[in-house]
N, C-alpha and C. Protein backbone atom coordinates (compact mmCIF):
# COMPACT_ATOMS: atom_id res chain seq x y z
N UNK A 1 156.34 314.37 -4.17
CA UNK A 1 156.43 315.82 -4.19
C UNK A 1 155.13 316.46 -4.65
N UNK A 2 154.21 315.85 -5.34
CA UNK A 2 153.30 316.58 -5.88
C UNK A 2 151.98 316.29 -4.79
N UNK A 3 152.37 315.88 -3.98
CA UNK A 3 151.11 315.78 -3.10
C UNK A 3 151.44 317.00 -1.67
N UNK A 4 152.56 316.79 -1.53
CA UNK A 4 152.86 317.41 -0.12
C UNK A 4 153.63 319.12 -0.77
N UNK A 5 153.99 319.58 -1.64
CA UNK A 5 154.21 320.35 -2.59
C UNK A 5 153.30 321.57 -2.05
N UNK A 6 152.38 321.27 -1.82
CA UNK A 6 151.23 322.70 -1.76
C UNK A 6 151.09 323.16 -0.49
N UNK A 7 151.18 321.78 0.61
CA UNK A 7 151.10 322.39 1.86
C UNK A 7 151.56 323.45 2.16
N UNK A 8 153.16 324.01 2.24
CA UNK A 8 153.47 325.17 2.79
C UNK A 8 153.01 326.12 2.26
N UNK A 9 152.74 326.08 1.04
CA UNK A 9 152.24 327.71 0.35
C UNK A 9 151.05 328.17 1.16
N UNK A 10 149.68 326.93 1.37
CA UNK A 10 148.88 326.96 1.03
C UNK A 10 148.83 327.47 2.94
N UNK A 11 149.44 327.13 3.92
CA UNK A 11 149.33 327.38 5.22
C UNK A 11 150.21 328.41 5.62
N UNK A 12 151.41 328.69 5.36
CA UNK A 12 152.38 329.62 5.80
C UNK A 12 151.44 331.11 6.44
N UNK A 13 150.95 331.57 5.24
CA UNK A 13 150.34 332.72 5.93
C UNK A 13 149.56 332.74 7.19
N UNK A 14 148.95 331.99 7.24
CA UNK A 14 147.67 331.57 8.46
C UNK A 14 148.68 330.98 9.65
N UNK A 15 149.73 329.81 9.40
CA UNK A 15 150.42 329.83 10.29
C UNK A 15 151.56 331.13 10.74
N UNK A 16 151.84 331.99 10.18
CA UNK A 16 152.46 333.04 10.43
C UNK A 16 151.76 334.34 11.40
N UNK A 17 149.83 333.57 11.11
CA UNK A 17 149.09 335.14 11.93
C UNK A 17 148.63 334.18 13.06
N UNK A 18 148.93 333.10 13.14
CA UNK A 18 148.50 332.36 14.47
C UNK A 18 149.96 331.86 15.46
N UNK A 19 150.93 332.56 14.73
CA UNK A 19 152.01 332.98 15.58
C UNK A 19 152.23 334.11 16.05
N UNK A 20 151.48 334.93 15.45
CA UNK A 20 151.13 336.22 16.25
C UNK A 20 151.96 337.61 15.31
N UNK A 21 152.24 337.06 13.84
CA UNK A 21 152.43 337.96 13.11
C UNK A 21 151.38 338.66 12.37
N UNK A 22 151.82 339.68 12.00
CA UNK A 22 150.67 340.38 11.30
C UNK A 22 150.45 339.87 9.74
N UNK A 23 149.70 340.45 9.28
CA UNK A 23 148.91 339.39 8.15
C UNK A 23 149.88 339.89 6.84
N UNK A 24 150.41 341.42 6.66
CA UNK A 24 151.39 341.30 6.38
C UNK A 24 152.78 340.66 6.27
N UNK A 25 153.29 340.22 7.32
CA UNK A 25 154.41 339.59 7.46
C UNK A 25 153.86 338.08 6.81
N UNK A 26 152.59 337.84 7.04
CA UNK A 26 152.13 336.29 6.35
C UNK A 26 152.38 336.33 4.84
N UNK A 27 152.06 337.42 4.27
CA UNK A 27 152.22 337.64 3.04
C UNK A 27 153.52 337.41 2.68
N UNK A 28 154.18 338.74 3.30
CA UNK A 28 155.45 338.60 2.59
C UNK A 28 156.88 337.49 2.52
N UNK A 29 156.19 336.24 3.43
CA UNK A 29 156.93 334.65 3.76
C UNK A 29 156.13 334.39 2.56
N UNK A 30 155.17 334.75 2.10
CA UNK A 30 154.84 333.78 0.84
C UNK A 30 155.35 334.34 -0.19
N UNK A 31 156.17 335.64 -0.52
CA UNK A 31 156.36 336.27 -1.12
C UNK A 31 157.52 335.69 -1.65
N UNK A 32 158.44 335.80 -0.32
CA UNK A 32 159.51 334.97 -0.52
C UNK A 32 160.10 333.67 -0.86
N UNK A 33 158.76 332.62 -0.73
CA UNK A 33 158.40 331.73 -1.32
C UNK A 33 158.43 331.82 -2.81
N UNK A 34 157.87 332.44 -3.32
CA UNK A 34 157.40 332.57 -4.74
C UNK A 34 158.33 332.82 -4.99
N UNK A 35 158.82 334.04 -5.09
CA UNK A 35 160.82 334.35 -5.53
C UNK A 35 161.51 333.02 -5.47
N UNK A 36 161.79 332.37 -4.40
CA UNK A 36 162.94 331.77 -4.39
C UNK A 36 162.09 330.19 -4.98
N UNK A 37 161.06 330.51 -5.49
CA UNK A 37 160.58 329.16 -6.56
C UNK A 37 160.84 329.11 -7.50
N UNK A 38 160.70 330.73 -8.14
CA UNK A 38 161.25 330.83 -9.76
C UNK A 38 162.74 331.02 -9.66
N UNK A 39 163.72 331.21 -8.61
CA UNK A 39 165.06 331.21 -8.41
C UNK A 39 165.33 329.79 -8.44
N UNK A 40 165.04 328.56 -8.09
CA UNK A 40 165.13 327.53 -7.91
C UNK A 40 164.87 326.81 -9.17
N UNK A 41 163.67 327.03 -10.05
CA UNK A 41 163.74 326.25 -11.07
C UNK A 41 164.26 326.99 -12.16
N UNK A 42 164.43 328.26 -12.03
CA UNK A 42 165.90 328.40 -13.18
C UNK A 42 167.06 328.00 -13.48
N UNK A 43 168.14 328.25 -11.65
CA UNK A 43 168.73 327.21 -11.33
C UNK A 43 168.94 325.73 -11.60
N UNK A 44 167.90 324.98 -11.10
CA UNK A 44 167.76 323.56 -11.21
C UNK A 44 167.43 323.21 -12.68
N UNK A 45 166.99 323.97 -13.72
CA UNK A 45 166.67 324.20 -14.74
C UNK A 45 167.48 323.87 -15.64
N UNK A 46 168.65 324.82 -14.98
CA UNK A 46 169.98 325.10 -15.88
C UNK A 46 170.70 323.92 -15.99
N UNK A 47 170.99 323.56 -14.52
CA UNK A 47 171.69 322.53 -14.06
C UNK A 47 171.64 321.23 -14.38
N UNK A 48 170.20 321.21 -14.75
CA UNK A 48 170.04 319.86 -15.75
C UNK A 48 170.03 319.60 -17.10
N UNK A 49 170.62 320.77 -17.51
CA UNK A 49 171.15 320.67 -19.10
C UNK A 49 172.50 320.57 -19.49
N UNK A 50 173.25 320.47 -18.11
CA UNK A 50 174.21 320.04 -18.19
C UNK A 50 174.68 318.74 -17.95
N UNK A 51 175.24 318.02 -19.03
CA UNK A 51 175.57 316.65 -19.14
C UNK A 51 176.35 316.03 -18.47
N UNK A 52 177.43 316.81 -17.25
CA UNK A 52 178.18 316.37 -16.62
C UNK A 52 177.69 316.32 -15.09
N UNK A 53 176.83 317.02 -14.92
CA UNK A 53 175.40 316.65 -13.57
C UNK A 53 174.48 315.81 -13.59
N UNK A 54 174.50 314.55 -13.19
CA UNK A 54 173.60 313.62 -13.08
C UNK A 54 171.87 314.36 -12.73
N UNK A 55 171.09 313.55 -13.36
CA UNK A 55 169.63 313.93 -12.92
C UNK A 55 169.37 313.20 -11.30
N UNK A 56 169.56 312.14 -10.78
CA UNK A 56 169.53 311.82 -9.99
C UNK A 56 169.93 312.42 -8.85
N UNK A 57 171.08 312.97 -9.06
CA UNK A 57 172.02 313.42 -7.96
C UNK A 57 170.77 315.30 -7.44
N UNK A 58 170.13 315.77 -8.91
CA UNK A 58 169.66 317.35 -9.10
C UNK A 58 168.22 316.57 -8.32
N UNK A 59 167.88 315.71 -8.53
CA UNK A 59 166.42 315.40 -8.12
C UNK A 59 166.22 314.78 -6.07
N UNK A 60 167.46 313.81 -6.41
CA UNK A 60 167.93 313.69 -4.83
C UNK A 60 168.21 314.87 -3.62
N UNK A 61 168.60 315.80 -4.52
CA UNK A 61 168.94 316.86 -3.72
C UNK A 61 167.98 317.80 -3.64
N UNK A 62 167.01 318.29 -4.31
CA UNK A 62 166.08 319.13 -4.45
C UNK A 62 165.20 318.27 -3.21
N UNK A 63 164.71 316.96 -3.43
CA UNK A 63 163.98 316.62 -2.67
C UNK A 63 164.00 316.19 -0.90
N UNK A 64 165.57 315.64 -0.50
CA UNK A 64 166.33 315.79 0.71
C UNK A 64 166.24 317.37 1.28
N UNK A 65 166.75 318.17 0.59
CA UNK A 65 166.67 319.50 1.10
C UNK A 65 165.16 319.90 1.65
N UNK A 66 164.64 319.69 0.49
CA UNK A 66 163.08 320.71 1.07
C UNK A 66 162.68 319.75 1.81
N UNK A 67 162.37 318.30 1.67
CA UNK A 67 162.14 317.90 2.85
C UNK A 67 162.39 318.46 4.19
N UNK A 68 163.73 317.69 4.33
CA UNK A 68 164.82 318.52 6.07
C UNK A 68 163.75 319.53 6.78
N UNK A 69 163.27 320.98 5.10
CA UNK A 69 163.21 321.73 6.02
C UNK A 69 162.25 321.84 6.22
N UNK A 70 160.86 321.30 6.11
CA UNK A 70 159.77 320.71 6.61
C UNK A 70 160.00 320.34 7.69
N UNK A 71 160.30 319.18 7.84
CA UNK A 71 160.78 318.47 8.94
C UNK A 71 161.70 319.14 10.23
N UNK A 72 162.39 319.85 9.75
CA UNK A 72 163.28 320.73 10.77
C UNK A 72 162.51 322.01 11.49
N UNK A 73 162.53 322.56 10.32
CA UNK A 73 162.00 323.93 10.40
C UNK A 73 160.64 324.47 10.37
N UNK A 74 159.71 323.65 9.58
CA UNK A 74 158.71 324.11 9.68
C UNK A 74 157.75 324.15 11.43
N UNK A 75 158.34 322.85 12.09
CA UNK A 75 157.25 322.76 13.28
C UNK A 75 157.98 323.64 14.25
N UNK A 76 159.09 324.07 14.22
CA UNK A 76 160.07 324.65 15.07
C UNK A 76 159.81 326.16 14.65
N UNK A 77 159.17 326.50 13.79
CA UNK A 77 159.42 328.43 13.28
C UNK A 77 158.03 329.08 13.98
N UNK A 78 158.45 329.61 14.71
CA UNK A 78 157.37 330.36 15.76
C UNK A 78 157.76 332.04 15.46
N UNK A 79 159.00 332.26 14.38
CA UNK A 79 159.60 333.65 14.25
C UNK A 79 159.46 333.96 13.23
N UNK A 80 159.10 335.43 12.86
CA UNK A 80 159.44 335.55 11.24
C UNK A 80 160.72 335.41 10.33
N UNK A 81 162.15 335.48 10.90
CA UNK A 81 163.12 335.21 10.63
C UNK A 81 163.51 333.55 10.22
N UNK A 82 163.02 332.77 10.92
CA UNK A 82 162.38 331.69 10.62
C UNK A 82 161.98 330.99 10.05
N UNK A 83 160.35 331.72 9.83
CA UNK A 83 160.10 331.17 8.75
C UNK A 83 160.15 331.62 7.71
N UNK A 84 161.06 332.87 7.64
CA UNK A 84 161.23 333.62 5.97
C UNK A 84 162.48 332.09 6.14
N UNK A 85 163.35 332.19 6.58
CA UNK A 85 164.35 331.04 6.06
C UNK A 85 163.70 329.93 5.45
N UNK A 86 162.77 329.29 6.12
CA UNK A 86 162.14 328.13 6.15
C UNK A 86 161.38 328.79 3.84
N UNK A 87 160.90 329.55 4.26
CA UNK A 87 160.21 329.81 2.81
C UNK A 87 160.90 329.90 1.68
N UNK A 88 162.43 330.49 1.57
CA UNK A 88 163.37 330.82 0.77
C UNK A 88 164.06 329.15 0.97
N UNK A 89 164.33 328.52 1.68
CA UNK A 89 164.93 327.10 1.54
C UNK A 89 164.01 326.32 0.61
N UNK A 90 162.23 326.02 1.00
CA UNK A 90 161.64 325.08 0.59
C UNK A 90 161.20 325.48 -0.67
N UNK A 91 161.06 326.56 -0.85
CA UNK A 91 160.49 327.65 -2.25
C UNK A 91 161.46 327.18 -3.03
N UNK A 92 162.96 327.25 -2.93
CA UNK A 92 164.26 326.97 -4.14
C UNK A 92 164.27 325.62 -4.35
N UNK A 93 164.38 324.53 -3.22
CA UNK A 93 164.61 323.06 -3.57
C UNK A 93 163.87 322.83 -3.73
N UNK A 94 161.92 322.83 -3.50
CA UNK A 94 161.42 322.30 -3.84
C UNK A 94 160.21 322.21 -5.08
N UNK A 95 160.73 324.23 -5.58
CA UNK A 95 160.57 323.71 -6.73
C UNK A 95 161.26 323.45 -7.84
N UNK A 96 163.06 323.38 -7.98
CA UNK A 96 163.57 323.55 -8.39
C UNK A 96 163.46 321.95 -9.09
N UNK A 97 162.37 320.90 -8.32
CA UNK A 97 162.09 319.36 -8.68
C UNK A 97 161.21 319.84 -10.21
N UNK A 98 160.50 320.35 -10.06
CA UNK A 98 159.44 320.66 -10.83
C UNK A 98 160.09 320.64 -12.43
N UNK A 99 161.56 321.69 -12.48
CA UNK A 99 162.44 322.31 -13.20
C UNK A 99 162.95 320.72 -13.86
N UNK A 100 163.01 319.64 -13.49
CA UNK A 100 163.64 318.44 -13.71
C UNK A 100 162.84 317.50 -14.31
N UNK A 101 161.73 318.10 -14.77
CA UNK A 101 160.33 316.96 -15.64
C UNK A 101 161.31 317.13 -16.84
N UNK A 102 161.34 318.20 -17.23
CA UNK A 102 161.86 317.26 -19.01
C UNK A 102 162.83 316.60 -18.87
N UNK A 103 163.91 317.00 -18.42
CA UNK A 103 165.14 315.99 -18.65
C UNK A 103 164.37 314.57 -18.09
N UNK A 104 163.79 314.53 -17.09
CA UNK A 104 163.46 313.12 -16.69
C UNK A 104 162.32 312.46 -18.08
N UNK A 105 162.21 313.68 -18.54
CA UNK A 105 161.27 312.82 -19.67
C UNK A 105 161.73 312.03 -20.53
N UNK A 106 162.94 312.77 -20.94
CA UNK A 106 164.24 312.26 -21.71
C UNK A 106 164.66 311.20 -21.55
N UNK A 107 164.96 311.11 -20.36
CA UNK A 107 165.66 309.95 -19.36
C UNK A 107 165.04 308.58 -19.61
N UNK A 108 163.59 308.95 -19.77
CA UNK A 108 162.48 307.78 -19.84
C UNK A 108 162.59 307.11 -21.25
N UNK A 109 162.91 308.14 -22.14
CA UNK A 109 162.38 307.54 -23.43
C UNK A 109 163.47 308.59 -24.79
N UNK A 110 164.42 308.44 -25.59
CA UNK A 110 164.74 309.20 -26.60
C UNK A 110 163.55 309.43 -27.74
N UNK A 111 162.59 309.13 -27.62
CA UNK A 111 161.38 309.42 -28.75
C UNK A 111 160.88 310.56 -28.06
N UNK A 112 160.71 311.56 -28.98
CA UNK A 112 160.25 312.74 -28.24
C UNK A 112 159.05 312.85 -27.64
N UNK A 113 157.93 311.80 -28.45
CA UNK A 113 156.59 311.82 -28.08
C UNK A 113 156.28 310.88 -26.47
N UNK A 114 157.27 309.84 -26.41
CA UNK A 114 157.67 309.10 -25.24
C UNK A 114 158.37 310.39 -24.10
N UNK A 115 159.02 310.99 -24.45
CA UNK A 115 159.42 312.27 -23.30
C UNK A 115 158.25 312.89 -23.50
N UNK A 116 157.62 313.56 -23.88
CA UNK A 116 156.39 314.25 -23.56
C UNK A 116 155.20 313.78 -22.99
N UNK A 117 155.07 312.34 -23.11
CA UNK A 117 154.02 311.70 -21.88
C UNK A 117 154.81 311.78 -20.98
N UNK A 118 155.79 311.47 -20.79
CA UNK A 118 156.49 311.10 -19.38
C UNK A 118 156.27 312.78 -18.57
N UNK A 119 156.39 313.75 -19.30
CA UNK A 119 156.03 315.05 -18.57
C UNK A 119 154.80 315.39 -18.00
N UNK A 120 153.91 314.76 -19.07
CA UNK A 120 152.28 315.17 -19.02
C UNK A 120 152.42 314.22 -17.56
N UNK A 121 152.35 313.01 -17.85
CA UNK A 121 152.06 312.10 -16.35
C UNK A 121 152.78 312.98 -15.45
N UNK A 122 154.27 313.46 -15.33
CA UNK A 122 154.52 314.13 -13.89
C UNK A 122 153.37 315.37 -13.31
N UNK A 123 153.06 316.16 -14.78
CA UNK A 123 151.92 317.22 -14.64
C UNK A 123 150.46 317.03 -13.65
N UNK A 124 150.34 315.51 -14.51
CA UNK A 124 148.82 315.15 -13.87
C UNK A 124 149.14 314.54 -12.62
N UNK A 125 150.22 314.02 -11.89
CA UNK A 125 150.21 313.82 -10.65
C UNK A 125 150.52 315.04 -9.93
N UNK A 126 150.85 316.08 -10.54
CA UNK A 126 151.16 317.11 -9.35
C UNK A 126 149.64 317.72 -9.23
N UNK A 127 148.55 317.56 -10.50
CA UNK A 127 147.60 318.44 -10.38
C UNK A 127 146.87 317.41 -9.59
N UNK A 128 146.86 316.58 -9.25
CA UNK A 128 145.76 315.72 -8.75
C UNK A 128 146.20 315.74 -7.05
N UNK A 129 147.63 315.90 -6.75
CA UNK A 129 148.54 316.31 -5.24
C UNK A 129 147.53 317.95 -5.40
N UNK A 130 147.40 318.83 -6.08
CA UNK A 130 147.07 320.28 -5.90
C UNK A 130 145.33 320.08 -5.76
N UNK A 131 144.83 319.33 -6.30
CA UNK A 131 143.46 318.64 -6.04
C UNK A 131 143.24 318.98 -4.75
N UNK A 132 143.87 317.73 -4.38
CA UNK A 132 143.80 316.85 -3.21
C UNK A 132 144.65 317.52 -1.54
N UNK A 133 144.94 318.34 -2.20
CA UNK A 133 146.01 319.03 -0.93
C UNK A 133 145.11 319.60 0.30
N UNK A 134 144.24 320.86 -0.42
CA UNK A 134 143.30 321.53 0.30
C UNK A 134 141.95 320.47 1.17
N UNK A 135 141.64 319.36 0.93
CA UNK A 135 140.74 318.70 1.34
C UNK A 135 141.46 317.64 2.35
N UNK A 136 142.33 317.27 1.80
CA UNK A 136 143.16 316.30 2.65
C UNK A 136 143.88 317.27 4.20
N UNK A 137 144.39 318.44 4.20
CA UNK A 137 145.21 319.13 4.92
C UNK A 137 143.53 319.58 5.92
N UNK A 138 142.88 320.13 5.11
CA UNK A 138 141.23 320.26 6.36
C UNK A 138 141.01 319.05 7.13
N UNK A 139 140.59 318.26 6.35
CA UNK A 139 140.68 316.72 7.01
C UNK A 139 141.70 316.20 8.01
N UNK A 140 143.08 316.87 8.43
CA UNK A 140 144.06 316.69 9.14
C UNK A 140 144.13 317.77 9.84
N UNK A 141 143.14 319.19 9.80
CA UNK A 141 143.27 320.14 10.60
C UNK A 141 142.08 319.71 11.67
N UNK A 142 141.10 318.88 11.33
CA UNK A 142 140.06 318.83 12.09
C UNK A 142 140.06 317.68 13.00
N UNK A 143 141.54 316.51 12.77
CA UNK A 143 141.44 315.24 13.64
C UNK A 143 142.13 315.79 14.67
N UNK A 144 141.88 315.47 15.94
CA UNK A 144 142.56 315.55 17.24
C UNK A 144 143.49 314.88 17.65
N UNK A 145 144.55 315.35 18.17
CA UNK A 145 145.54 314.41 18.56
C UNK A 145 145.09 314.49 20.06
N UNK A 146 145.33 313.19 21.17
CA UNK A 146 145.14 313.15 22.13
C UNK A 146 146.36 312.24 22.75
């Protein structure tokens, strides 16, 4: 998740004005993005402080979902209706993963200082996926498929 995580933010708009929307409408799919990110990890947030919801089951599902809609939706949305769906789906599940570092820190270790590396490491792999996103995604805009 922390590598492929940035793509949609980081393209939506540009793919939204090379579908022939206006640069506005690019915006406001990212807009909706952002909303339904902090809707998602409040949610998913919550949900994992509850002891009778497995972490597995909150992390399986966050990550199946936003996948799908990559996979489904993203190469298929040529509409703004579309891809506002597509932005409000992947924006909630996928960051609602993000929302699930501490408990998984927990999970790792009952020493508190053992849960707090286990967070820092999820941190530094997402920053090194946010690194690496913008150079890697150019590098895949410029190979040709034939």
């Amino acid at each position: 998740m922390g590598l492929g995580y940035f793509f949609p933010s980081l393209y939506i708009p540009s793919y939204a004005t090379a579908n022939g929307m206006t640069s506005l409408q690019g915006a406001l799919l990212l807009t909706f993005m952002s909303v339904a990110q902090v809707l998602g990890q409040l949610t998913f947030g919550y949900l994992s402080d509850q002891p009778r919801i497995p972490l597995s089951s909150l992390a399986g599902t966050s990550m199946l979902i936003s996948s799908l809609a990559v996979y489904t939706t993203w190469g298929l949305a040529h509409t703004f209706p579309v891809l506002a769906a597509f932005s409000l789906i992947f924006g909630f599940f996928g960051a609602g993963y993000t929302a699930l570092w501490g408990r998984m820190g927990t999970a790792v270790s009952s020493e508190p200082s053992a849960a707090f590396a286990a967070f820092g490491l999820l941190n530094v792999g997402k920053g090194v996926g946010n690194l690496a996103a913008g150079p890697l995604s150019g590098a895949l805009l410029e190979k040709r498929v034939e």
